[in-house]
C-alpha atoms as a PDB file:
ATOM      1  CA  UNK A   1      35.045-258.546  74.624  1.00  0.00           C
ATOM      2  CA  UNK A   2      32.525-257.968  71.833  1.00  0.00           C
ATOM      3  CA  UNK A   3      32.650-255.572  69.419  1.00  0.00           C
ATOM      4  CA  UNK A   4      29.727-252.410  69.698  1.00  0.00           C
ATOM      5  CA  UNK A   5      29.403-250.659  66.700  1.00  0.00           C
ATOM      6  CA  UNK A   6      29.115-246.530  66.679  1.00  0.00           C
ATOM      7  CA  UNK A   7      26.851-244.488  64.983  1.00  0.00           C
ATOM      8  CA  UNK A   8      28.409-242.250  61.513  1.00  0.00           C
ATOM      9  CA  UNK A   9      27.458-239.001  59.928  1.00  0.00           C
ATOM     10  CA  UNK A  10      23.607-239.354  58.520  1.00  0.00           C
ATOM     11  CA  UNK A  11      25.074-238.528  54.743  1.00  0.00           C
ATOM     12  CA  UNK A  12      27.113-241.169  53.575  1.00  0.00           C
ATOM     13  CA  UNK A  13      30.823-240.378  52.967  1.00  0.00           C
ATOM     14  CA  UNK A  14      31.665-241.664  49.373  1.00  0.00           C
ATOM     15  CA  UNK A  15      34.151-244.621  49.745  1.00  0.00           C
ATOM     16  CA  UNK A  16      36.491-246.743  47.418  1.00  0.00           C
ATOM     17  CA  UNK A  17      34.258-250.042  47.829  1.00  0.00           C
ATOM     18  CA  UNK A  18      35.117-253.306  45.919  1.00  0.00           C
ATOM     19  CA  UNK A  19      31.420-255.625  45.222  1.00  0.00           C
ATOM     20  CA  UNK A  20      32.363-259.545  44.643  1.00  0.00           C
ATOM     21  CA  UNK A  21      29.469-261.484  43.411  1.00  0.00           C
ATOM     22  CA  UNK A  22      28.321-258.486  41.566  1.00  0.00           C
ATOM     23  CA  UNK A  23      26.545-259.951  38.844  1.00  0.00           C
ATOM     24  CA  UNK A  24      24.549-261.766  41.418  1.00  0.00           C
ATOM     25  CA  UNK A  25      20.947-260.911  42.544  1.00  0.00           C
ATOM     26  CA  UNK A  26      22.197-259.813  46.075  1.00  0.00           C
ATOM     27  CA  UNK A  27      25.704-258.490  44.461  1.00  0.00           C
ATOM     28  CA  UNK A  28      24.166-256.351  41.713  1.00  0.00           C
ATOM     29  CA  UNK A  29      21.290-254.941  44.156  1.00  0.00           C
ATOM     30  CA  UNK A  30      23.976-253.640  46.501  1.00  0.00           C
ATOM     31  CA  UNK A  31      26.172-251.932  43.914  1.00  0.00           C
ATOM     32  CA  UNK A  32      23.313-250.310  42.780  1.00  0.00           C
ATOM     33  CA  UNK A  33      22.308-249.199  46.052  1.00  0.00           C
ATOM     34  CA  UNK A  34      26.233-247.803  46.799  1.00  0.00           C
ATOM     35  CA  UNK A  35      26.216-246.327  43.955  1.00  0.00           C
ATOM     36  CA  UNK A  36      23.157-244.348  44.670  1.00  0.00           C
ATOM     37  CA  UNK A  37      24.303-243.187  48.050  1.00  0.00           C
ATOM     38  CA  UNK A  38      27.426-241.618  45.988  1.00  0.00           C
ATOM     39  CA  UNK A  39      30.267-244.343  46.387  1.00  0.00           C
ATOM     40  CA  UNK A  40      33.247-245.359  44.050  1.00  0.00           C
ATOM     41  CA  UNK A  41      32.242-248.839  43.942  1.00  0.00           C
ATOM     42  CA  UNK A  42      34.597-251.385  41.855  1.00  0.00           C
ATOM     43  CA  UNK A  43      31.944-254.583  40.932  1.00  0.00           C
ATOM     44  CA  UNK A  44      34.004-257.855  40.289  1.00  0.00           C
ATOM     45  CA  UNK A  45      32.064-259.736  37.982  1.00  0.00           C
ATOM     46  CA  UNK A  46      33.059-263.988  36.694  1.00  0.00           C
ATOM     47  CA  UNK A  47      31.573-263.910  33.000  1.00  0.00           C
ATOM     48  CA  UNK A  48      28.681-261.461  31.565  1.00  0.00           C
ATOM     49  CA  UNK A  49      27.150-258.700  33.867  1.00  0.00           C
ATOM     50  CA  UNK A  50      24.338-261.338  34.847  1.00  0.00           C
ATOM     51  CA  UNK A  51      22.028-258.791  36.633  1.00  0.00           C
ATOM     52  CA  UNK A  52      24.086-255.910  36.625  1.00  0.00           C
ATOM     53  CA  UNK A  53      22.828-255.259  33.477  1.00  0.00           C
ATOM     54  CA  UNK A  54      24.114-252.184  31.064  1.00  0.00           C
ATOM     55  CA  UNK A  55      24.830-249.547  33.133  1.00  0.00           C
ATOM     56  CA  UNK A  56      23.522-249.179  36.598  1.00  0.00           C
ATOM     57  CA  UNK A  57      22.272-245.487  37.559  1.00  0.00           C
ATOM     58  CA  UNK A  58      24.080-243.538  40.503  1.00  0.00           C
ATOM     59  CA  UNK A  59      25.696-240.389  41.897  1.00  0.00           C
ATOM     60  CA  UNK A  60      28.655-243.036  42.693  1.00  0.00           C
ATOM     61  CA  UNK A  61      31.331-244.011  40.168  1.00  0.00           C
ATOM     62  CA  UNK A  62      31.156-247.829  38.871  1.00  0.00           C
ATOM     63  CA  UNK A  63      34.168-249.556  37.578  1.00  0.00           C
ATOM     64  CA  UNK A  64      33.290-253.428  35.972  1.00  0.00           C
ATOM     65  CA  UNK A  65      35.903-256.186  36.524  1.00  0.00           C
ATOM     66  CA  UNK A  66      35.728-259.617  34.924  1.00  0.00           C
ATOM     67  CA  UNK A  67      37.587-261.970  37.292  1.00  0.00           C
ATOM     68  CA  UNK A  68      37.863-265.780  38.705  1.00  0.00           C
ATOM     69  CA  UNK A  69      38.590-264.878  42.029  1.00  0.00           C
ATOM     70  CA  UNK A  70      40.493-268.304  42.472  1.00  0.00           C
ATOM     71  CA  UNK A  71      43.516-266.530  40.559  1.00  0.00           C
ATOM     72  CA  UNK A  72      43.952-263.307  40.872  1.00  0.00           C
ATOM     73  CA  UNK A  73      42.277-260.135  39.663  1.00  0.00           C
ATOM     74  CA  UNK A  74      43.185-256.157  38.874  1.00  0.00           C
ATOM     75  CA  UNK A  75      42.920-254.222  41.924  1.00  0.00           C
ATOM     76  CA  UNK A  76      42.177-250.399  42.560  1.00  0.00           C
ATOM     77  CA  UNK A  77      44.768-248.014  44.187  1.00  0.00           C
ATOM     78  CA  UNK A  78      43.160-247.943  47.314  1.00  0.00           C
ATOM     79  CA  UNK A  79      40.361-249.779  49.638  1.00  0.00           C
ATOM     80  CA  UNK A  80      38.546-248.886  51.946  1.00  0.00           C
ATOM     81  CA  UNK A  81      35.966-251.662  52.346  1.00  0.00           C
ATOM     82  CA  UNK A  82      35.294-254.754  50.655  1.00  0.00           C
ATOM     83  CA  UNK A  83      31.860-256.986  50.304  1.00  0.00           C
ATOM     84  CA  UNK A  84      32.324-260.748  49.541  1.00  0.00           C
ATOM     85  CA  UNK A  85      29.318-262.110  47.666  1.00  0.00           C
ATOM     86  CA  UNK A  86      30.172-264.264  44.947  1.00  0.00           C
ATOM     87  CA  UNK A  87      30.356-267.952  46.123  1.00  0.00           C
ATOM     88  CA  UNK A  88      29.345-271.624  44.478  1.00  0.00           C
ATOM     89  CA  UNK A  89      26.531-273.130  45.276  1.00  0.00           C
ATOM     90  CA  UNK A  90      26.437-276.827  45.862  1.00  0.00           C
ATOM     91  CA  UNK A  91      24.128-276.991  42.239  1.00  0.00           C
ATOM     92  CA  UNK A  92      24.087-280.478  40.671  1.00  0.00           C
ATOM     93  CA  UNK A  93      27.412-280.618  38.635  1.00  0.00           C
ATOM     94  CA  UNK A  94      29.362-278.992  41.452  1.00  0.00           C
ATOM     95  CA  UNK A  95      31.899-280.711  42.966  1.00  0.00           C
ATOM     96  CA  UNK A  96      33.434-280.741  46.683  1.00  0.00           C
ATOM     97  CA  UNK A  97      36.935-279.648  45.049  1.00  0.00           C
ATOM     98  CA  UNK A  98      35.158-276.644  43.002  1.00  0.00           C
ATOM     99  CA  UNK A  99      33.578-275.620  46.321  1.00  0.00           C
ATOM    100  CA  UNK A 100      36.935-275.524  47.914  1.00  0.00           C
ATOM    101  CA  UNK A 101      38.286-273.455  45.145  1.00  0.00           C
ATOM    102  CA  UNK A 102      35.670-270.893  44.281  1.00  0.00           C
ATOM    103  CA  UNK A 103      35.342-270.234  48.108  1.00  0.00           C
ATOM    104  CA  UNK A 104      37.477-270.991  50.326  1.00  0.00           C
ATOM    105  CA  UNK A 105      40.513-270.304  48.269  1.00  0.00           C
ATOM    106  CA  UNK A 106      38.746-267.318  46.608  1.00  0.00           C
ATOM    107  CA  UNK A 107      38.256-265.502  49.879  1.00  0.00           C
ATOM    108  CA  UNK A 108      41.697-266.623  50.736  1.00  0.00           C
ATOM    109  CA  UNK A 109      43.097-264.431  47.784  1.00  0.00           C
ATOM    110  CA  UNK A 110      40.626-261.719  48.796  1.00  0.00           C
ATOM    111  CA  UNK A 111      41.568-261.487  52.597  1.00  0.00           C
ATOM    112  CA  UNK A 112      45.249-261.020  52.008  1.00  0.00           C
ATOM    113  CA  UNK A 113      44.541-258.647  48.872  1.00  0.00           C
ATOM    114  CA  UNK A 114      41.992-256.503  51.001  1.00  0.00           C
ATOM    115  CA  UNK A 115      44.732-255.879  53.746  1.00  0.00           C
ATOM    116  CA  UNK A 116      47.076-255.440  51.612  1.00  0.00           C
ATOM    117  CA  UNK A 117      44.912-252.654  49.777  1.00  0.00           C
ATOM    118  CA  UNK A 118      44.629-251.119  53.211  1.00  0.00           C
ATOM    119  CA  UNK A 119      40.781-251.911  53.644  1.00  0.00           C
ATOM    120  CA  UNK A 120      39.154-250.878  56.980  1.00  0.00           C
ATOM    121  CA  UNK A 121      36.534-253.386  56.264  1.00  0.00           C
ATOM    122  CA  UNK A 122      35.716-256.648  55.192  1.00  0.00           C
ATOM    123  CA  UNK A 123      31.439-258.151  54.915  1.00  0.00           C
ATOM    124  CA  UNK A 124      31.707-261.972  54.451  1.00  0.00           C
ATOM    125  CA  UNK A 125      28.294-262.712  53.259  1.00  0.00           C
ATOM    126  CA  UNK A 126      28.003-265.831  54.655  1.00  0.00           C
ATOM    127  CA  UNK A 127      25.201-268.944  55.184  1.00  0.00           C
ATOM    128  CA  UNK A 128      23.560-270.314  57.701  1.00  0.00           C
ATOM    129  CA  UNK A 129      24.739-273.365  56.003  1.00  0.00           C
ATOM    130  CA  UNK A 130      26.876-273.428  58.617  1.00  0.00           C
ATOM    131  CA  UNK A 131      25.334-274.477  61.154  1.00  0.00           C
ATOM    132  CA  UNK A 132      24.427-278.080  59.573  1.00  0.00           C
ATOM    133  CA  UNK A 133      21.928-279.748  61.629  1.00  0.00           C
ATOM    134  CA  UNK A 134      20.333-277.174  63.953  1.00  0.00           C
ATOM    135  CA  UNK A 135      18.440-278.820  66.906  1.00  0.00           C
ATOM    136  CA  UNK A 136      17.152-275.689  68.421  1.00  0.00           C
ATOM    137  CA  UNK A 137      13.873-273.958  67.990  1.00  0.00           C
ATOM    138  CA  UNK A 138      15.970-270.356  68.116  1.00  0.00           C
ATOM    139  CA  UNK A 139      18.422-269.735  65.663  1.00  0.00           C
ATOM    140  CA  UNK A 140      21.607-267.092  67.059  1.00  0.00           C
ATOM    141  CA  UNK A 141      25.354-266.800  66.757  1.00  0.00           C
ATOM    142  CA  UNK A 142      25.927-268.885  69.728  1.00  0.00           C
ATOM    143  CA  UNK A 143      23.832-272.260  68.556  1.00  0.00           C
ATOM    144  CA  UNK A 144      26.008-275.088  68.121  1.00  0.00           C
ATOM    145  CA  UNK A 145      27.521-276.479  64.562  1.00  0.00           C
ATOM    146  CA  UNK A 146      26.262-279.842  63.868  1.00  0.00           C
ATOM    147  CA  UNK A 147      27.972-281.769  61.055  1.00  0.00           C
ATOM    148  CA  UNK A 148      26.968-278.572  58.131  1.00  0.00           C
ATOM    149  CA  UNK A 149      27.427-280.001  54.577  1.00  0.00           C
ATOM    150  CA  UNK A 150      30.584-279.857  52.023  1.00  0.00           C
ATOM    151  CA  UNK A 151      29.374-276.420  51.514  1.00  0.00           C
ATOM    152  CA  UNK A 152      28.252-275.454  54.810  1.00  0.00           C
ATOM    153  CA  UNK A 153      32.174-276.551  56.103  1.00  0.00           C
ATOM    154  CA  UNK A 154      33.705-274.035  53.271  1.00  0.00           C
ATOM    155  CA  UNK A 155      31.378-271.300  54.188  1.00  0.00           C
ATOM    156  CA  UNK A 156      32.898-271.773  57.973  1.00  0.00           C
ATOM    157  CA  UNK A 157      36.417-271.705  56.335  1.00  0.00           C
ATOM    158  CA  UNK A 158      35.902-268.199  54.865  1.00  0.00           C
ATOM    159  CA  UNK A 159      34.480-266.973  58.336  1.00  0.00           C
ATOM    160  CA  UNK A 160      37.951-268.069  60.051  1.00  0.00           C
ATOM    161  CA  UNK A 161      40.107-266.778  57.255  1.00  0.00           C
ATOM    162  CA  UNK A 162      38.469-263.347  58.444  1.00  0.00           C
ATOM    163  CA  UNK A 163      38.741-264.038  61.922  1.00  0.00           C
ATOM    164  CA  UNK A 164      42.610-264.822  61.457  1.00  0.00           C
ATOM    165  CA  UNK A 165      43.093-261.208  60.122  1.00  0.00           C
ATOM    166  CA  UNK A 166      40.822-259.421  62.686  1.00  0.00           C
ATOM    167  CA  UNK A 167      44.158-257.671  63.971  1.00  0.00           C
ATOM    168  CA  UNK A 168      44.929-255.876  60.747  1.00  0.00           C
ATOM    169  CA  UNK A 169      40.802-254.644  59.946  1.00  0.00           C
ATOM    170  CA  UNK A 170      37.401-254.572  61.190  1.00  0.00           C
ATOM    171  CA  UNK A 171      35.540-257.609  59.815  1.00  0.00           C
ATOM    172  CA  UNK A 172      31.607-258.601  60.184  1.00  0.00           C
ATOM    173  CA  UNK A 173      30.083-262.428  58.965  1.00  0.00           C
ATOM    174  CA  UNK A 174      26.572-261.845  57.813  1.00  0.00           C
ATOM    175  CA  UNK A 175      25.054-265.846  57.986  1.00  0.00           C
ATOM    176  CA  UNK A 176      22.303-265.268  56.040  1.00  0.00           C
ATOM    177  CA  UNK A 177      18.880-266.992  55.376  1.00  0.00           C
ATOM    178  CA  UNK A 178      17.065-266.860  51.905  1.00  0.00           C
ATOM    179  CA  UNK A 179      17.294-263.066  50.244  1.00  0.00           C
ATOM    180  CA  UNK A 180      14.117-262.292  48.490  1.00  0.00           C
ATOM    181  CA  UNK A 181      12.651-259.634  46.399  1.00  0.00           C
ATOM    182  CA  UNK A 182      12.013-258.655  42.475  1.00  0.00           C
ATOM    183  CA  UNK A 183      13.756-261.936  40.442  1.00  0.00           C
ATOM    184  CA  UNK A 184      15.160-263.983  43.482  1.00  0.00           C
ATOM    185  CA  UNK A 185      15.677-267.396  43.012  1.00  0.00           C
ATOM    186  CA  UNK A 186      17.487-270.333  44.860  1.00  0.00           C
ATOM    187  CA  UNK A 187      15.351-270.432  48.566  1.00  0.00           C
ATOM    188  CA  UNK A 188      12.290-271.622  49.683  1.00  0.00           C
ATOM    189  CA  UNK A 189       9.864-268.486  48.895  1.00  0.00           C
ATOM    190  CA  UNK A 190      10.990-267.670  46.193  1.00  0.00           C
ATOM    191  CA  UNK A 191      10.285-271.319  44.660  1.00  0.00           C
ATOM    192  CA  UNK A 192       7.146-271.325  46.448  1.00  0.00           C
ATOM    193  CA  UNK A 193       6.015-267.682  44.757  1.00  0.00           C
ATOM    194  CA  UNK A 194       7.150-269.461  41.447  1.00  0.00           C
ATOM    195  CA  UNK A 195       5.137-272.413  41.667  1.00  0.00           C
ATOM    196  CA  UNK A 196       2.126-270.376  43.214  1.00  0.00           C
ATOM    197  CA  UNK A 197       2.142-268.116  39.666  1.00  0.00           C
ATOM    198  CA  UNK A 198       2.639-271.066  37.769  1.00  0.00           C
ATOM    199  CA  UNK A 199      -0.953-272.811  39.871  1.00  0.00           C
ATOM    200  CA  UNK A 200       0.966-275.467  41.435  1.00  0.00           C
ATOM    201  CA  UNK A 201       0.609-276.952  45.117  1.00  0.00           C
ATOM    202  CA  UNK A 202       2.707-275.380  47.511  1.00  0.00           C
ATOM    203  CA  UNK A 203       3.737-278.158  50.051  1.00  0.00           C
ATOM    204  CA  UNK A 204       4.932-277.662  53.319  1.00  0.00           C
ATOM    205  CA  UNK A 205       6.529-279.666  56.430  1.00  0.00           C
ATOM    206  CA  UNK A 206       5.702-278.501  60.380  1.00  0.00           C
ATOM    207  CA  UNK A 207       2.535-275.934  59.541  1.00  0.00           C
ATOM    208  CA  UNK A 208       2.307-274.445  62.991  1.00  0.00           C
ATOM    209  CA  UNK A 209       6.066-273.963  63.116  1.00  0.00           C
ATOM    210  CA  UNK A 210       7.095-269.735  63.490  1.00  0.00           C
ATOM    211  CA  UNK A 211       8.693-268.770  60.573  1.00  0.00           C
ATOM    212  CA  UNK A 212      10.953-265.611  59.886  1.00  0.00           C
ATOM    213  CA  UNK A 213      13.663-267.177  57.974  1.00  0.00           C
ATOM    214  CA  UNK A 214      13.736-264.656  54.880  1.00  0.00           C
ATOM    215  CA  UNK A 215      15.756-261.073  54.390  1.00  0.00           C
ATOM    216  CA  UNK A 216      14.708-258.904  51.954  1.00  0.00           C
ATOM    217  CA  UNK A 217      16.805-257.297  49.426  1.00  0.00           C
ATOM    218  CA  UNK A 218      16.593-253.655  50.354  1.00  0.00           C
ATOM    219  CA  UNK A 219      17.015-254.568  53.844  1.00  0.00           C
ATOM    220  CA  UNK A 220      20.032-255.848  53.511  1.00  0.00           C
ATOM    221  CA  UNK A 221      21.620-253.814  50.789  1.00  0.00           C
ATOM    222  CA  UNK A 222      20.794-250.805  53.429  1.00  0.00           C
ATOM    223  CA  UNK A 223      21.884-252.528  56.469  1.00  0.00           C
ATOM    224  CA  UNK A 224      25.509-253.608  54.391  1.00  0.00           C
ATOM    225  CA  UNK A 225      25.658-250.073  53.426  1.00  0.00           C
ATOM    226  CA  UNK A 226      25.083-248.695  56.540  1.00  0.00           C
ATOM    227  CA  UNK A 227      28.542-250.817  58.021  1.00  0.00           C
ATOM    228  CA  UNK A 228      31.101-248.155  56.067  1.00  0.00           C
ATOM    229  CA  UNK A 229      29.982-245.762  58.744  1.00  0.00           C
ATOM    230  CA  UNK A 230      30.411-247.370  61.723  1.00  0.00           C
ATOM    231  CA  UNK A 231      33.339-248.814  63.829  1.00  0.00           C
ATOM    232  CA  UNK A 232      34.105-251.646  65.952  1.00  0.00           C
ATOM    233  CA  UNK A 233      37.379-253.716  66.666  1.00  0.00           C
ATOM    234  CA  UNK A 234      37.964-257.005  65.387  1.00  0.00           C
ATOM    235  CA  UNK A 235      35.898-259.612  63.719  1.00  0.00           C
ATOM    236  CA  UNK A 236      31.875-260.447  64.368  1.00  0.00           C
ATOM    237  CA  UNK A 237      29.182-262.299  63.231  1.00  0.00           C
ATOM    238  CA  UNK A 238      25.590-262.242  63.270  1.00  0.00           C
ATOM    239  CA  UNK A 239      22.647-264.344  61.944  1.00  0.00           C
ATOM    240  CA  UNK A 240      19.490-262.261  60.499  1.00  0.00           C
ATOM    241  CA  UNK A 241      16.119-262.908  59.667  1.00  0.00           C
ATOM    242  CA  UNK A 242      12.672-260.874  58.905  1.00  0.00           C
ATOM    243  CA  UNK A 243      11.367-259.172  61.977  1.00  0.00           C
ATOM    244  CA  UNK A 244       8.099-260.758  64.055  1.00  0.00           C
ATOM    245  CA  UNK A 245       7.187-264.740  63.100  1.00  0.00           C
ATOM    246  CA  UNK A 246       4.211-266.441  61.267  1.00  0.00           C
ATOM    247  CA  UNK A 247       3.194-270.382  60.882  1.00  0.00           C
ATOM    248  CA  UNK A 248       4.438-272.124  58.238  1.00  0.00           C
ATOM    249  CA  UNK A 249       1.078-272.649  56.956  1.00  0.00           C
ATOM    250  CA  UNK A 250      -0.007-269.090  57.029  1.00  0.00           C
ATOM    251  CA  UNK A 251       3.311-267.861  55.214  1.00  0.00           C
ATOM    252  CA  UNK A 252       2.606-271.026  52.203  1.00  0.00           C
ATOM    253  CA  UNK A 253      -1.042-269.867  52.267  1.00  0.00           C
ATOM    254  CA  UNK A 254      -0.271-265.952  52.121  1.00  0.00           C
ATOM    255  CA  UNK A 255       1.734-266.909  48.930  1.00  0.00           C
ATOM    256  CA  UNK A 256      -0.911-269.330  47.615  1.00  0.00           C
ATOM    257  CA  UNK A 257      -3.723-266.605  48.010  1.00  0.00           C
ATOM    258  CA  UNK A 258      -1.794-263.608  46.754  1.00  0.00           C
ATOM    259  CA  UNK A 259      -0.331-265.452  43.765  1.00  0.00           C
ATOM    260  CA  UNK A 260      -2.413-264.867  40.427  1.00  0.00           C
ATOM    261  CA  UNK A 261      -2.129-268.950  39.758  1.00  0.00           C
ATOM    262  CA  UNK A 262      -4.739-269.973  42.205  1.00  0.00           C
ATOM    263  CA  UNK A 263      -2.435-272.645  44.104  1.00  0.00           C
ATOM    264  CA  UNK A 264      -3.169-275.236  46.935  1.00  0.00           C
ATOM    265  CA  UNK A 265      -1.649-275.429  49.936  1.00  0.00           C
ATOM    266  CA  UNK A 266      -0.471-279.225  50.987  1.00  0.00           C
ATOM    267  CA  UNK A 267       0.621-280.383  54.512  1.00  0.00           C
ATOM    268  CA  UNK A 268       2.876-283.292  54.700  1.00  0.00           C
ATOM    269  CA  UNK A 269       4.608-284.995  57.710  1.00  0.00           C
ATOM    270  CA  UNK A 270       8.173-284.419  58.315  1.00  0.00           C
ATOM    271  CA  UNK A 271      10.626-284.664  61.438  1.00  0.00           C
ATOM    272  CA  UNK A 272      12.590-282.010  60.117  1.00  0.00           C
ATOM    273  CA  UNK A 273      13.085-279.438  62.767  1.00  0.00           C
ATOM    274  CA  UNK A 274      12.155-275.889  62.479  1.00  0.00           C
ATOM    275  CA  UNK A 275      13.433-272.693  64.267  1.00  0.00           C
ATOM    276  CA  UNK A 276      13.248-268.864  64.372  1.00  0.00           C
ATOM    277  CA  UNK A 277      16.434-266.810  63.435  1.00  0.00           C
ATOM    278  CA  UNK A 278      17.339-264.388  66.243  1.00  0.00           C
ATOM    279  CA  UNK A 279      18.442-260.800  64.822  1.00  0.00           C
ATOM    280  CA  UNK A 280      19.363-259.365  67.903  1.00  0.00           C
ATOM    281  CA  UNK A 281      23.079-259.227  68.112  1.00  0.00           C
ATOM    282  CA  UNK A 282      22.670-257.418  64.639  1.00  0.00           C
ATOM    283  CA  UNK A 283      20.198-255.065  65.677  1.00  0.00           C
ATOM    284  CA  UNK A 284      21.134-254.060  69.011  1.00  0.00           C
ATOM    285  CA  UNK A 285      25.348-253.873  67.548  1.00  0.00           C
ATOM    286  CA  UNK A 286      24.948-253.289  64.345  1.00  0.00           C
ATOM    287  CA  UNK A 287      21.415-250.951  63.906  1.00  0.00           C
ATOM    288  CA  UNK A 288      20.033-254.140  61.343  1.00  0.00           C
ATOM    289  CA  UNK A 289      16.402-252.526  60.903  1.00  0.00           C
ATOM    290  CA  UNK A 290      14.385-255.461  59.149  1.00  0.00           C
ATOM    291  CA  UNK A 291      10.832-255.701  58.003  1.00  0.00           C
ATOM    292  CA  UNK A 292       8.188-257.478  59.559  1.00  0.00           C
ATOM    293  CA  UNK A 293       7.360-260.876  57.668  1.00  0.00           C
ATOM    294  CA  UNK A 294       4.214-260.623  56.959  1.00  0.00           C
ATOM    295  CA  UNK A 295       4.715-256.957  55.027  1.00  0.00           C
ATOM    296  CA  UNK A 296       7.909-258.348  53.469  1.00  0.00           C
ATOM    297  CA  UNK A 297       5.915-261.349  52.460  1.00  0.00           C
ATOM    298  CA  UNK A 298       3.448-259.390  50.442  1.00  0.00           C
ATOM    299  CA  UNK A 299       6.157-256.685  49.296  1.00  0.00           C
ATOM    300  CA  UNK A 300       7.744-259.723  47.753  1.00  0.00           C
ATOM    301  CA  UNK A 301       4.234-260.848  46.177  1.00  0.00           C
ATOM    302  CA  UNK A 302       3.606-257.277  44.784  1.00  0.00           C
ATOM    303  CA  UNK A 303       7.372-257.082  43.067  1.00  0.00           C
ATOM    304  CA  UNK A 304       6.997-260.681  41.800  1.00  0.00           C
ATOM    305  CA  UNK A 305       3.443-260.661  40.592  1.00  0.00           C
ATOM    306  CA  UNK A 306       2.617-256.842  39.405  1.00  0.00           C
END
């Protein structure tokens, strides 16, 4: 039977909430946002405070940990929910065996600690990775896995590790798309914004294909946030994406035309497939609220270009 998630209080209760990843652009734009709704919020950090910067502002309480989550790392008291963020990337200089360690082994360590700690919940931000080779034009939680990458395969280790402990606490996979918004990096817009401002061609594959494979940062911090006060039993997982669809070609050439660098857009042939990302399941379980593409598209121009 499927989880359904229930409604909480409309004030956040302050909880005891352990950020991995937090130096991150995703990690340090969610401790700032738990902080702000008034939570104790324990940011695990590798080396430097990357963009955590000094001291984030907040009603919450903030306590910095510097960590490789491989080993093992200094614990509060108490839990009572814990988001997974920090990962490794398959960047050029990575190898398969640091990939195994820095994630799967990482959120190995994490799982055990986390129930040990007595943590209600546990947010696996996850990839849609994956999925490896998707053959669909619609993108959910039930489309097959298709032979995902060295990455993709560790990413689907670290969903199972949760799965293994749904008994003990609530647990929710969020396989997630490219996260955009003021300074994001590493995905397809926000390389595209970058060489826009910089007057370089912005080429694309499949120009009539829908598009809606973005999540922006606020979205998600909120939607994360918003998990500490609901319920459900067991372990889920849901794929998200920007509300509504646009072509290819009109999301390259919304970029290109908003974009201060007066960039071209280029069509080139491909056979790569494209697909849509279906946010139901989170929406209708899990009250995911995201923005429509096009005004996330030019809320991400504004941040980026102002």
């Amino acid at each position: 039977m499927s989880p359904t998630a229930q409604g909480g209080p409309t004030r956040p209760v302050p909880r005891d909430v352990l950020v991995t990843g937090a130096g991150g652009f995703t990690g340090a734009a969610l401790v700032r946002h738990l902080l702000a709704q008034g939570h104790r919020v324990t940011a695990v950090i590798r080396s430097g405070r990357g963009r955590l910067g000094g001291a984030p502002s907040g009603v919450g309480q903030l306590r910095i940990v510097q960590a490789d989550l491989s080993e093992d790392i200094q614990w509060p008291g108490s839990l009572d929910a814990l988001f997974h963020l920090a990962a490794r990337s398959p960047t050029p200089g990575v190898s398969p065996a640091d990939l195994v360690r820095d994630n799967v082994v990482a959120t190995t360590h994490l799982v055990a600690r986390a129930s040990d700690a007595g943590a209600k919940l546990f947010v696996l931000f996850s990839s849609l990775s994956v999925y490896g080779e998707v053959a669909t034009t619609v993108l959910d939680e039930e489309t097959p896995i298709c032979n995902p990458d060295t990455y993709g395969l560790t990413k689907l280790l670290c969903e199972g590790l949760l799965e293994a402990e749904s008994s003990s606490m609530r647990s929710l996979a969020l396989r997630l798309p490219g996260v955009i918004g003021a300074g994001s990096e590493r995905n397809w817009l926000s390389r595209s914004l970058a060489a826009a401002r910089r007057g370089e061609n912005i080429r694309i594959f499949n120009a009539e294909a829908p598009f809606n494979n973005a999540v922006h940062v606020q979205d998600l911090c909120s939607f994360a946030a918003g998990l500490l006060d609901q319920s459900w039993v067991g372990y889920d997982l849901v794929t998200l994406g920007a509300a509504g669809q646009l072509p290819v070609e009109v999301v390259a050439t919304l970029l290109a035309n908003e974009a201060p660098g007066g960039s071209q857009v280029v069509i080139e042939k491909s056979s790569r497939m494209s697909y849509l990302i279906s946010s139901a399941r989170a929406q209708t379980h899990y009250g995911y609220s995201p923005t429509q593409i096009d005004i996330m598209l030019r809320q991400f121009v504004r941040e980026n270009c102002e």
